[in-house]
Each structure stands twice: as structure tokens, then as C-alpha cells.
N, C-alpha and C. Protein backbone atom coordinates (compact mmCIF):
# COMPACT_ATOMS: atom_id res chain seq x y z
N UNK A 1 -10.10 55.51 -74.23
CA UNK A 1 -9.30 54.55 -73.51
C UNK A 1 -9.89 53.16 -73.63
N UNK A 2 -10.76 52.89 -74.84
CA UNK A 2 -11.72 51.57 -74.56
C UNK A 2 -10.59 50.38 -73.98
N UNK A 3 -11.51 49.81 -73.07
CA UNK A 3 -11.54 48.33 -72.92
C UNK A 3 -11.43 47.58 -73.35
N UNK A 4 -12.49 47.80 -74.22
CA UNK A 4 -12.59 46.81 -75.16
C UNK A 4 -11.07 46.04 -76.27
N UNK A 5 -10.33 47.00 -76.01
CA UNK A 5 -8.70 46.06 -76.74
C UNK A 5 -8.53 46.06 -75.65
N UNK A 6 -8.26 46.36 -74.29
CA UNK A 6 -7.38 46.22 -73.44
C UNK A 6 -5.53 46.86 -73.52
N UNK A 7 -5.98 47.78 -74.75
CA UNK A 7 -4.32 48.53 -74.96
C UNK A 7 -3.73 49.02 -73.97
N UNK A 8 -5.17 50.29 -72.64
CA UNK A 8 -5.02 50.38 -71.40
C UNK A 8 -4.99 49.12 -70.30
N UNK A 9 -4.13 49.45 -69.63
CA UNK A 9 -3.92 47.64 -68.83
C UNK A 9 -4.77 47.98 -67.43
N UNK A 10 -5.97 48.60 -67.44
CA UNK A 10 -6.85 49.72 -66.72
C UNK A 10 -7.32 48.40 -65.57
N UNK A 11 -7.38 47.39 -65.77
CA UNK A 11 -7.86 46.15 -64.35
C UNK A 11 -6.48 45.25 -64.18
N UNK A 12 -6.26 45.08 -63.03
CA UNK A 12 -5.40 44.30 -62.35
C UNK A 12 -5.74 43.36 -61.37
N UNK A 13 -5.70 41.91 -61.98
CA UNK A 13 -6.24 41.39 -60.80
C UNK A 13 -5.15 40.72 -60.26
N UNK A 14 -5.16 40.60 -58.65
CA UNK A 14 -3.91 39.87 -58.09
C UNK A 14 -4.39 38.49 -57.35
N UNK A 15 -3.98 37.62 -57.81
CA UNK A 15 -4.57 36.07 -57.44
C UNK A 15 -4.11 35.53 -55.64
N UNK A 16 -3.42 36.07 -55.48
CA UNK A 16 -2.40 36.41 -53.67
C UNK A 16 -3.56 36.71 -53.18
N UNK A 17 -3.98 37.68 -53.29
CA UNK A 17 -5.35 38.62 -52.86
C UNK A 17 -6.00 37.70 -51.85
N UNK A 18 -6.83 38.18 -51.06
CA UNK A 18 -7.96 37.56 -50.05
C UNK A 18 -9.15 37.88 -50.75
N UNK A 19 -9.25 38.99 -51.41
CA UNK A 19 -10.15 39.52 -52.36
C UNK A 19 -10.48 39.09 -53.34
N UNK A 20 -11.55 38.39 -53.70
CA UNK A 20 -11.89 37.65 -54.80
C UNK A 20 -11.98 38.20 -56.57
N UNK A 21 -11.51 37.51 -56.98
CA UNK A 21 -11.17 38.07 -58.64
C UNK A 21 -12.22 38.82 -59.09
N UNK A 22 -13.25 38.20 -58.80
CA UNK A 22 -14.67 39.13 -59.52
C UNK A 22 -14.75 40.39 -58.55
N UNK A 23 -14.42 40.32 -57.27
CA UNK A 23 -14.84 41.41 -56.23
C UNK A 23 -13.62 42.28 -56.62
N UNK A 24 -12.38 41.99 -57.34
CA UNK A 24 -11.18 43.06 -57.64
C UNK A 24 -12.07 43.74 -59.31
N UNK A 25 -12.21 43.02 -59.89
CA UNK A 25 -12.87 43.44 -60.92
C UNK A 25 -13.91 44.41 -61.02
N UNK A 26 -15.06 43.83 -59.77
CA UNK A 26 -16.03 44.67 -59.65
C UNK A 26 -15.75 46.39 -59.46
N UNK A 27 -15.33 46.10 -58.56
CA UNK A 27 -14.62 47.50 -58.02
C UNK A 27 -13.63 48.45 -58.65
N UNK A 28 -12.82 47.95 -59.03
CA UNK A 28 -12.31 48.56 -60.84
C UNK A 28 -12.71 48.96 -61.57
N UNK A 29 -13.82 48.43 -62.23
CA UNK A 29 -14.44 48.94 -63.27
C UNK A 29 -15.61 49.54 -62.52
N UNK A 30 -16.47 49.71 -61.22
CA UNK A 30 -16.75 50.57 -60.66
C UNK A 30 -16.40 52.01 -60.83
N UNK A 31 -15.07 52.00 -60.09
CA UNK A 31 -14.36 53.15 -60.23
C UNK A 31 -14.38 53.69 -61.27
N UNK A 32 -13.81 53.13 -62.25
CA UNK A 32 -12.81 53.73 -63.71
C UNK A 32 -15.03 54.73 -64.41
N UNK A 33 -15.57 53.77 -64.05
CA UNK A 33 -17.32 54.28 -64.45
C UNK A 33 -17.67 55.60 -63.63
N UNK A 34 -17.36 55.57 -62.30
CA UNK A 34 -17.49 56.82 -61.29
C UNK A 34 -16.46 57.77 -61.42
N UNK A 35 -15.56 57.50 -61.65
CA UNK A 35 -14.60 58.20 -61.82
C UNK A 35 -14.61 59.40 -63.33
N UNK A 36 -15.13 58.51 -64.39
CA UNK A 36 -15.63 58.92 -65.77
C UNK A 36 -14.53 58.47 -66.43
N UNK A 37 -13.49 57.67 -66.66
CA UNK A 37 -12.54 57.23 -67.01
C UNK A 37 -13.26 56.29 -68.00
N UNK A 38 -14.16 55.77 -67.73
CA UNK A 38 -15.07 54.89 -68.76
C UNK A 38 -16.28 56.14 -69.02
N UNK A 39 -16.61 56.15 -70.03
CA UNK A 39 -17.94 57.38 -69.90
C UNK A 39 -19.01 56.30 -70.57
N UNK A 40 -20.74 57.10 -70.19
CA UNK A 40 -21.73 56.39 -70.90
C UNK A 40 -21.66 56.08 -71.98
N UNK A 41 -21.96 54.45 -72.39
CA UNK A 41 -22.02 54.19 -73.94
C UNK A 41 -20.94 53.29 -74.22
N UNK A 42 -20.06 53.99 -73.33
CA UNK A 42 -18.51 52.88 -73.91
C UNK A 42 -18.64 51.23 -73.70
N UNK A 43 -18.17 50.73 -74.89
CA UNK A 43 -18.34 49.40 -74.83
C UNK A 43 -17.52 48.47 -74.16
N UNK A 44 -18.11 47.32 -73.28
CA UNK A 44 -17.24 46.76 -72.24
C UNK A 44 -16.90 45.85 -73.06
N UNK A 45 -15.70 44.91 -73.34
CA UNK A 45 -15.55 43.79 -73.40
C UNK A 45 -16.24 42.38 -73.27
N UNK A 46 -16.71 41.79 -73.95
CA UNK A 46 -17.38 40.33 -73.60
C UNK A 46 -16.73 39.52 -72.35
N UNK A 47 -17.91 39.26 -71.91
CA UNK A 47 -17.23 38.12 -70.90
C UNK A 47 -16.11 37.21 -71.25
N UNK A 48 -16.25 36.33 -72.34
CA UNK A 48 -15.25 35.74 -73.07
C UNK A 48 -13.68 36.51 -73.26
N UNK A 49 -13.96 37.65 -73.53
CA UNK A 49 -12.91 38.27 -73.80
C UNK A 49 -12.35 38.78 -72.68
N UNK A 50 -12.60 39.61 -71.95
CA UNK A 50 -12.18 39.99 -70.65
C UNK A 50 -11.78 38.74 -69.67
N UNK A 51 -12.29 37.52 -69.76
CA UNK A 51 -11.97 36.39 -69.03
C UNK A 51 -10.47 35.80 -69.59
N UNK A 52 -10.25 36.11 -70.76
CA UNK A 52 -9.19 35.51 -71.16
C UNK A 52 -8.27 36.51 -71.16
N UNK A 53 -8.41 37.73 -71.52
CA UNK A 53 -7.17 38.67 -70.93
C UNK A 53 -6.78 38.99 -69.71
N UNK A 54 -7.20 38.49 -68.52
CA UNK A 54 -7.00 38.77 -67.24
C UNK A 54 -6.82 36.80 -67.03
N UNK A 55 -6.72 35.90 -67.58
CA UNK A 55 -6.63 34.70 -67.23
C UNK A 55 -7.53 33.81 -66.40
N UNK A 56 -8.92 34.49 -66.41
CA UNK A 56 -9.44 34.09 -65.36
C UNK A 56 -11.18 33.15 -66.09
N UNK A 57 -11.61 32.40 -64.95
CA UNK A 57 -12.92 31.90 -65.77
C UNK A 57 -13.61 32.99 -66.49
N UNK A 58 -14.27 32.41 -67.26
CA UNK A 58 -15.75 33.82 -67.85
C UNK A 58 -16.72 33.58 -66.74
N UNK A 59 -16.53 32.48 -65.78
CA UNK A 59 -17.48 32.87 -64.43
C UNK A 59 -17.65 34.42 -63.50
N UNK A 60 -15.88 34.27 -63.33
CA UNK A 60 -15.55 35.40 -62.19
C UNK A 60 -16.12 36.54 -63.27
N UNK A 61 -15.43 36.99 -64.55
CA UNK A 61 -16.21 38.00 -65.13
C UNK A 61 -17.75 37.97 -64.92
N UNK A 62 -18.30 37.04 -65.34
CA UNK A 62 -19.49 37.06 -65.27
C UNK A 62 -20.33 37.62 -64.32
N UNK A 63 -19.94 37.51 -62.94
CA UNK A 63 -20.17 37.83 -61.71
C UNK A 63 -19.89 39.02 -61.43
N UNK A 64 -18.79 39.37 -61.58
CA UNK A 64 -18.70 40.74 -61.75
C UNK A 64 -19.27 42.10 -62.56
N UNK A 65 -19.83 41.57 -63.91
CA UNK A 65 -20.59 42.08 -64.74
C UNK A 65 -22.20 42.24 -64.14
N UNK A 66 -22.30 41.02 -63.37
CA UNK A 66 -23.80 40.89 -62.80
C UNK A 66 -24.19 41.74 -61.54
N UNK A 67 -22.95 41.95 -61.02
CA UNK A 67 -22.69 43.09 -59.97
C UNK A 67 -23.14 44.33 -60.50
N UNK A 68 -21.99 44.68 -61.64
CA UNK A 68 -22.57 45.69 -61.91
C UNK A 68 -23.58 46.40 -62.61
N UNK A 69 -24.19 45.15 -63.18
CA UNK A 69 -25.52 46.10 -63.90
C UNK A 69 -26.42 45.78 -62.90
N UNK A 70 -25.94 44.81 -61.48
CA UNK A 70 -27.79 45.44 -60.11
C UNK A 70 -27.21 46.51 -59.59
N UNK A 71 -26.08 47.28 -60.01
CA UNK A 71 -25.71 48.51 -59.63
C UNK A 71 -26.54 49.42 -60.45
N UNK A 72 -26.53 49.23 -61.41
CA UNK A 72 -27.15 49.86 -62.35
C UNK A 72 -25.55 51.14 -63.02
N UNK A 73 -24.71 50.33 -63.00
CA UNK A 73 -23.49 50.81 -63.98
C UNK A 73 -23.30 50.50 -65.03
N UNK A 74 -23.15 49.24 -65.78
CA UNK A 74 -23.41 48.77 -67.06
C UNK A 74 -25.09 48.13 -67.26
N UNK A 75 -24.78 48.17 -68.99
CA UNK A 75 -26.02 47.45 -69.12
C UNK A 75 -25.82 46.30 -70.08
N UNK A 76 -26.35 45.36 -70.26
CA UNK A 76 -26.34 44.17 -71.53
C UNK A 76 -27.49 44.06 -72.41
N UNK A 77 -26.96 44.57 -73.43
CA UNK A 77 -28.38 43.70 -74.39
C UNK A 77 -28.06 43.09 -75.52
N UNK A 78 -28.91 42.68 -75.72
CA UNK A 78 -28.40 41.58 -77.06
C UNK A 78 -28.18 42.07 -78.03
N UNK A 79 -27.09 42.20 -78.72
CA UNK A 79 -26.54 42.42 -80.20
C UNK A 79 -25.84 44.01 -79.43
N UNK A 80 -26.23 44.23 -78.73
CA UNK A 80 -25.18 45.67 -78.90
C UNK A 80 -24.25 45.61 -77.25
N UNK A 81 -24.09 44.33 -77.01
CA UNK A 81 -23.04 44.23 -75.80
C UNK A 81 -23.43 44.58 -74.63
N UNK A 82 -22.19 44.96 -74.12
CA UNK A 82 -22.57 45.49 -72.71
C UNK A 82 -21.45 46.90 -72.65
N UNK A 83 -22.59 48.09 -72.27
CA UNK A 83 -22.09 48.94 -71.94
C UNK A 83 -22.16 49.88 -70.48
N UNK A 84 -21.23 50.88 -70.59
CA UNK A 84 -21.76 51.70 -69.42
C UNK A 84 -22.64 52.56 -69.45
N UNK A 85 -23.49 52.36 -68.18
CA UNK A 85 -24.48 52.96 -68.25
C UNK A 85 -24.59 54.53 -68.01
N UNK A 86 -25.74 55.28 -67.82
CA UNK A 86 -25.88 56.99 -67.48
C UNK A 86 -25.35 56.44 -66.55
N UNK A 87 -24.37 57.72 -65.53
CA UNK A 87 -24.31 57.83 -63.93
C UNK A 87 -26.10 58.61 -63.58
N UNK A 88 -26.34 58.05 -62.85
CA UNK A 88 -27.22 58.84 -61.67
C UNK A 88 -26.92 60.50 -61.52
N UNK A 89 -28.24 61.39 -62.00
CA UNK A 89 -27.78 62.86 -61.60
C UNK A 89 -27.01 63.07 -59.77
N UNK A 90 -27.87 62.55 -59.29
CA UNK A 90 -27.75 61.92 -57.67
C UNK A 90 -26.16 61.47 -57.14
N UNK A 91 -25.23 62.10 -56.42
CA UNK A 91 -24.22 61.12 -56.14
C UNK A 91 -24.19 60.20 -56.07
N UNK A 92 -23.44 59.65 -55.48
CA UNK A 92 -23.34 57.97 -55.53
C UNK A 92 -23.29 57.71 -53.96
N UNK A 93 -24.13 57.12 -53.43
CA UNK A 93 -24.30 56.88 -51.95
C UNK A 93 -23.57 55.19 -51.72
N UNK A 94 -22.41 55.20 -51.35
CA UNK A 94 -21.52 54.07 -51.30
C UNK A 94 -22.25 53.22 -50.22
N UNK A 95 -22.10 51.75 -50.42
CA UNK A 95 -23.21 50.88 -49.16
C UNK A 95 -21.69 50.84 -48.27
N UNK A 96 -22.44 51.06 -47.40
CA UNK A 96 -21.51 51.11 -45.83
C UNK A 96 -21.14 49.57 -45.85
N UNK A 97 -21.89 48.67 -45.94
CA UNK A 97 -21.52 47.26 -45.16
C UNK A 97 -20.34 46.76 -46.33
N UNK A 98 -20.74 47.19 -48.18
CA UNK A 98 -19.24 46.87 -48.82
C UNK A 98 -18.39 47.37 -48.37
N UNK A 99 -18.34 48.53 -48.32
CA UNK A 99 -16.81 49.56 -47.83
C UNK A 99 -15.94 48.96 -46.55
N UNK A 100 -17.05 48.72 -45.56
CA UNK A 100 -16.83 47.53 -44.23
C UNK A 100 -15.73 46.01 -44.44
N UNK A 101 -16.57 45.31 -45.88
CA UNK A 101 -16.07 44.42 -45.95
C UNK A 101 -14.64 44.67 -46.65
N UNK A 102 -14.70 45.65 -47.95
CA UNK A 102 -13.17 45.74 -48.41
C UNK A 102 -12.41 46.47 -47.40
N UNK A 103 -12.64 47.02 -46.59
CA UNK A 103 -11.40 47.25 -45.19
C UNK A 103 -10.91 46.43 -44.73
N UNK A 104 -11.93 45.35 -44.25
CA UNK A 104 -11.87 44.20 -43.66
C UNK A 104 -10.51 43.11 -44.55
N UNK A 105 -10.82 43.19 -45.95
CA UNK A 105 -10.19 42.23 -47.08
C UNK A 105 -8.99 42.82 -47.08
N UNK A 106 -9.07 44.39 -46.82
CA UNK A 106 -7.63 44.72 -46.94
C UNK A 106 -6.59 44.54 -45.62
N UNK A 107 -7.26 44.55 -44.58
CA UNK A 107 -6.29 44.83 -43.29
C UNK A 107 -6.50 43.44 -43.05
N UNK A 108 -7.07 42.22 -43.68
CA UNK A 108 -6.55 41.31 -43.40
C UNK A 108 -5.64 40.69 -44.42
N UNK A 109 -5.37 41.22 -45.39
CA UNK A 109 -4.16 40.71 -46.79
C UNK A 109 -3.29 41.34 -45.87
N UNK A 110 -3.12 42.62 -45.87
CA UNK A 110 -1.81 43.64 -45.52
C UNK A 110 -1.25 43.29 -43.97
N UNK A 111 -2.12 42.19 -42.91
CA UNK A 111 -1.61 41.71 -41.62
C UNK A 111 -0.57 40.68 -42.22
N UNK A 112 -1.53 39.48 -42.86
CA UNK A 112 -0.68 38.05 -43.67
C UNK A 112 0.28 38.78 -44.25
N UNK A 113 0.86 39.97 -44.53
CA UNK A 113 2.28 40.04 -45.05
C UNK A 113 2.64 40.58 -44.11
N UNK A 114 2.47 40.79 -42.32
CA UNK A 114 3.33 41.20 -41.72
C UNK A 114 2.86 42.81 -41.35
N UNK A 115 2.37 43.11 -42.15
CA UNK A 115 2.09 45.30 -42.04
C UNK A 115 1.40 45.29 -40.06
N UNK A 116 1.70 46.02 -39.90
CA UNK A 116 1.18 46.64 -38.65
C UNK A 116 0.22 47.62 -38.82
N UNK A 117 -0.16 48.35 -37.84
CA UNK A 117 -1.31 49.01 -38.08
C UNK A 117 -1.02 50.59 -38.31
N UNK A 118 0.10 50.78 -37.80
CA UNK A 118 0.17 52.17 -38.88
C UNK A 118 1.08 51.87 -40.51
N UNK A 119 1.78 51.27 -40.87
CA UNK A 119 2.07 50.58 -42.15
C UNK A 119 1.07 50.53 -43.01
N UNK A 120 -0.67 49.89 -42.47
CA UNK A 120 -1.38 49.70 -42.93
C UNK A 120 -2.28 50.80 -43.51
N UNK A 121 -2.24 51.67 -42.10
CA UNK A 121 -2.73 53.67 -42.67
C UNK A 121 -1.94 54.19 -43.45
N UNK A 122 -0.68 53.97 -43.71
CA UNK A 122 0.20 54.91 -44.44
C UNK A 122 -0.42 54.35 -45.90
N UNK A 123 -0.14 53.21 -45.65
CA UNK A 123 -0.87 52.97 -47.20
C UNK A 123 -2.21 53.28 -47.74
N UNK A 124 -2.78 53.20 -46.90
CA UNK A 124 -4.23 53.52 -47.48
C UNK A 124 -4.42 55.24 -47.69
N UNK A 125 -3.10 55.76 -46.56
CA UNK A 125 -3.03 57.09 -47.14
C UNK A 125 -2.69 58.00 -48.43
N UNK A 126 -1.49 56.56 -48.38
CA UNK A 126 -0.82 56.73 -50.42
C UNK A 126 -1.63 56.61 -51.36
N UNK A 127 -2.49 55.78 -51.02
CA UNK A 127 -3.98 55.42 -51.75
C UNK A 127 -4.41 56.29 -52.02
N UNK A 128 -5.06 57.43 -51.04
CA UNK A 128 -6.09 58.18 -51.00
C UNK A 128 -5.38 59.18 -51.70
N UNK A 129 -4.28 59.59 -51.66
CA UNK A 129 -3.60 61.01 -52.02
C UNK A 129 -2.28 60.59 -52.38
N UNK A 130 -1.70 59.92 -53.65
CA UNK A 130 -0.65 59.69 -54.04
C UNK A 130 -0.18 60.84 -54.39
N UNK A 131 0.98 61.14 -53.69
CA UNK A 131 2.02 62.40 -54.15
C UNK A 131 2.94 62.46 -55.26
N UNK A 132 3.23 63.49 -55.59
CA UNK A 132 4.40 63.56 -56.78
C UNK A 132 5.57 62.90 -56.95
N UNK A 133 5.90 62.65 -55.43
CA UNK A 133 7.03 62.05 -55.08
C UNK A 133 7.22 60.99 -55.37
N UNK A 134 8.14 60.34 -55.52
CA UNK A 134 8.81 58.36 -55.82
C UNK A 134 7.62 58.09 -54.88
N UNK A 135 6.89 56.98 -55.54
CA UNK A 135 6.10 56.58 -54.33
C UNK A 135 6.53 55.39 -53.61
N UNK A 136 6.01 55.35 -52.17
CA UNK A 136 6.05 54.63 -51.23
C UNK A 136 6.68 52.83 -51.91
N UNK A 137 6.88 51.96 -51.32
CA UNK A 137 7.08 50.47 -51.87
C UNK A 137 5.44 49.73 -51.93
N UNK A 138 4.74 50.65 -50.63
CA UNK A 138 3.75 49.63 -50.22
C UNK A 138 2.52 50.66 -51.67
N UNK A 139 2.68 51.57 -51.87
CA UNK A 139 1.64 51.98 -52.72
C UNK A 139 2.37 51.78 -54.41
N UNK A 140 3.86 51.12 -54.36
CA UNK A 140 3.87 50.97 -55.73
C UNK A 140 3.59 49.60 -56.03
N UNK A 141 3.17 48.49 -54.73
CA UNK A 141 3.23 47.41 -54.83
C UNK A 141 1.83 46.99 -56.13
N UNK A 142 0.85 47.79 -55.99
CA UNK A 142 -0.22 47.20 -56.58
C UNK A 142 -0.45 47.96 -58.13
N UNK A 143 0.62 48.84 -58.44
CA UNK A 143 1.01 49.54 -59.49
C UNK A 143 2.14 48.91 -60.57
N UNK A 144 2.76 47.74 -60.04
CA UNK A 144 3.60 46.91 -61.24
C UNK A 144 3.32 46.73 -62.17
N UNK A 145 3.91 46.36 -63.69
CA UNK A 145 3.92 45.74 -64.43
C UNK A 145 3.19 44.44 -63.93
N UNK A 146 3.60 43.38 -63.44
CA UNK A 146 3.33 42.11 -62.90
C UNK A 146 1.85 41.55 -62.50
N UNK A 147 1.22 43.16 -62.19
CA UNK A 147 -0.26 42.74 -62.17
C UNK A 147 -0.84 43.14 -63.09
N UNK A 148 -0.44 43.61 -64.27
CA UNK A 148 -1.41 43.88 -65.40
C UNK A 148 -2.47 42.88 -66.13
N UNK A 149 -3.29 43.06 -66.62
CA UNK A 149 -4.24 42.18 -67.27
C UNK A 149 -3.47 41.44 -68.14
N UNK A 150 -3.96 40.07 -67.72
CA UNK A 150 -2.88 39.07 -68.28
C UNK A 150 -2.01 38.02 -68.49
N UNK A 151 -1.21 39.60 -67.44
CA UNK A 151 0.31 38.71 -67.11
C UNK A 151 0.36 37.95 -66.00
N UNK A 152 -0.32 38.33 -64.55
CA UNK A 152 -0.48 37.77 -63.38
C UNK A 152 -1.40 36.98 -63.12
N UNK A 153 -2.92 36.83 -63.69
CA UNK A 153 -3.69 36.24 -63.63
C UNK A 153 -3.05 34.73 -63.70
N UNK A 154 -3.12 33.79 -62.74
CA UNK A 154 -2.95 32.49 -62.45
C UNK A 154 -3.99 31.34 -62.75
N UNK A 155 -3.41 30.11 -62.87
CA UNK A 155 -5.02 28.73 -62.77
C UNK A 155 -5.67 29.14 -61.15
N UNK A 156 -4.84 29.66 -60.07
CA UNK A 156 -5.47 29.51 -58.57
C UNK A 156 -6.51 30.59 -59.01
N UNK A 157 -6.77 31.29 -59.48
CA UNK A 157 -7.97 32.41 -59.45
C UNK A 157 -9.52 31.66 -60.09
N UNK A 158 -8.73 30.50 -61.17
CA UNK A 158 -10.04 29.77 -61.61
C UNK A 158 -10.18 29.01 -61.17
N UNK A 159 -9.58 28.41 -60.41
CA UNK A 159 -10.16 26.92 -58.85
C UNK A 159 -11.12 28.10 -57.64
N UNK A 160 -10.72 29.19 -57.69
CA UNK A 160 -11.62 30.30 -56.90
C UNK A 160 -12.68 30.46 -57.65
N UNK A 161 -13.37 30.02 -58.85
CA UNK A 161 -14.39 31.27 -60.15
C UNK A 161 -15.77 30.20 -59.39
């Protein structure tokens, strides 16, 4: 599925967001690494390159890349890029105070459009366990075309980098 073309449209960043471009990034390619959707070795995209297919500075990438290798998820070295790194035999012990703050980023985006507080669980429920079924409006919202790498990325995300 490399990245590296971007054929998979596998990061979406949404510039609306309260959530900062590098902090949507981070967490994306987090996942897609924990998940094994990216496996060890696979080659990430250059900053340069990933900055310009998502529309955004090579700052916000940058930052996000720097995230993740003090994660110890990717690595960089010279002449052979940046890749993903081994996972840890060890689970993955998630830091409480991030998880804190992206709740926080989310139930305060999903108030500014109005959601209430069970609106706001249903979604995070669609999240957690998307069903077979037509899905929800609020869990197909972040599944469009419109946010693919690319196409949505705005100049407001690089007055944010």
C-alpha cells in the first residue's frame, strides 16, 4: 500500500479542524504503523513530498515526522529515507494526557458544529465499531472524497505550519 506514491489516499487532513495538521498527520500515520497497515521497513515519503500532496508546509510534515520517530515509529537516515520502524514486542501503552487532549479537540470541533453530547457518543461509537450498514452522516463525514490527500488541504493550514 506504499505511501510513498500516495495511490492509497491513506491521510486526510481537514483544515476546519481545531486539530492541528501535523497533530492529524501524526496520528494517522501512527495508526496505519500500529495497526500494521504500514509494516517495518516501508518507506515514508519525504517531507517535501508528503507536504505537497496534502497541500501543506514541509513544516507541519516535518513536525509530525519528529513526533514520530521520539515515538520511536519511524526512523530517518541519510540516503535511505525515512522509514517505519520495528513495533515494540511490548504493546503499545497509549499516554493518557494525548488521548485527554484529542477528546478534548474532538468534543470541542463536534460542539462548534452544533453536536450535543449524545450526537457526539454516537459518533465516536461509529468510530470505534463501524457497521456494515450505510453509515451514519456524522461517521461518513470524515470518510469523503473531499478530504483526501490533496484535494482539501487549503493556504489556512500553512498560515497554521
Amino acid at each position: 500500500m506504499g505511501l510513498s506514491t500516495m495511490s492509497d489516499p491513506a491521510l486526510r487532513v481537514d483544515t476546519a479542524s481545531q486539530v492541528p495538521p501535523y497533530e492529524q498527520i501524526r496520528a494517522q500515520l501512527a495508526a496505519l504503523i500500529r495497526t500494521g497497515r504500514l509494516t517495518e521497513g516501508e518507506r515514508l515519503p519525504t517531507v517535501r513530498q508528503l507536504a505537497a500532496d496534502l497541500g501543506l508546509a514541509p513544516g507541519t510534515v516535518a513536525r509530525a515526522y519528529r513526533e514520530l520517530e521520539a515515538a520511536e515509529l519511524i526512523r530517518t537516515r541519510r540516503g535511505a529515507g525515512t522509514r517505519v520502524a520495528a513495533l515494540p514486542s511490548e504493546p503499545y501503552a497509549h499516554d493518557a494526557d494525548q488521548l485527554t487532549t484529542l477528546a478534548r479537540d474532538f468534543t470541542s470541533a463536534a460542539r462548534a458544529l452544533g453536536a450535543g453530547t449524545e450526537d457526539i457518543l454516537t459518533a465516536v461509537r461509529d468510530a470505534l465499531d463501524p457497521g456494515p450498514a450505510f453509515p451514519s452522516a456524522t461517521a461518513d463525514s470524515g470518510a469523503g472524497d473531499s478530504k483526501m490527500a490533496g484535494v482539501s488541504a487549503r493556504h489556512r493550514s500553512e498560515e497554521r505550519a
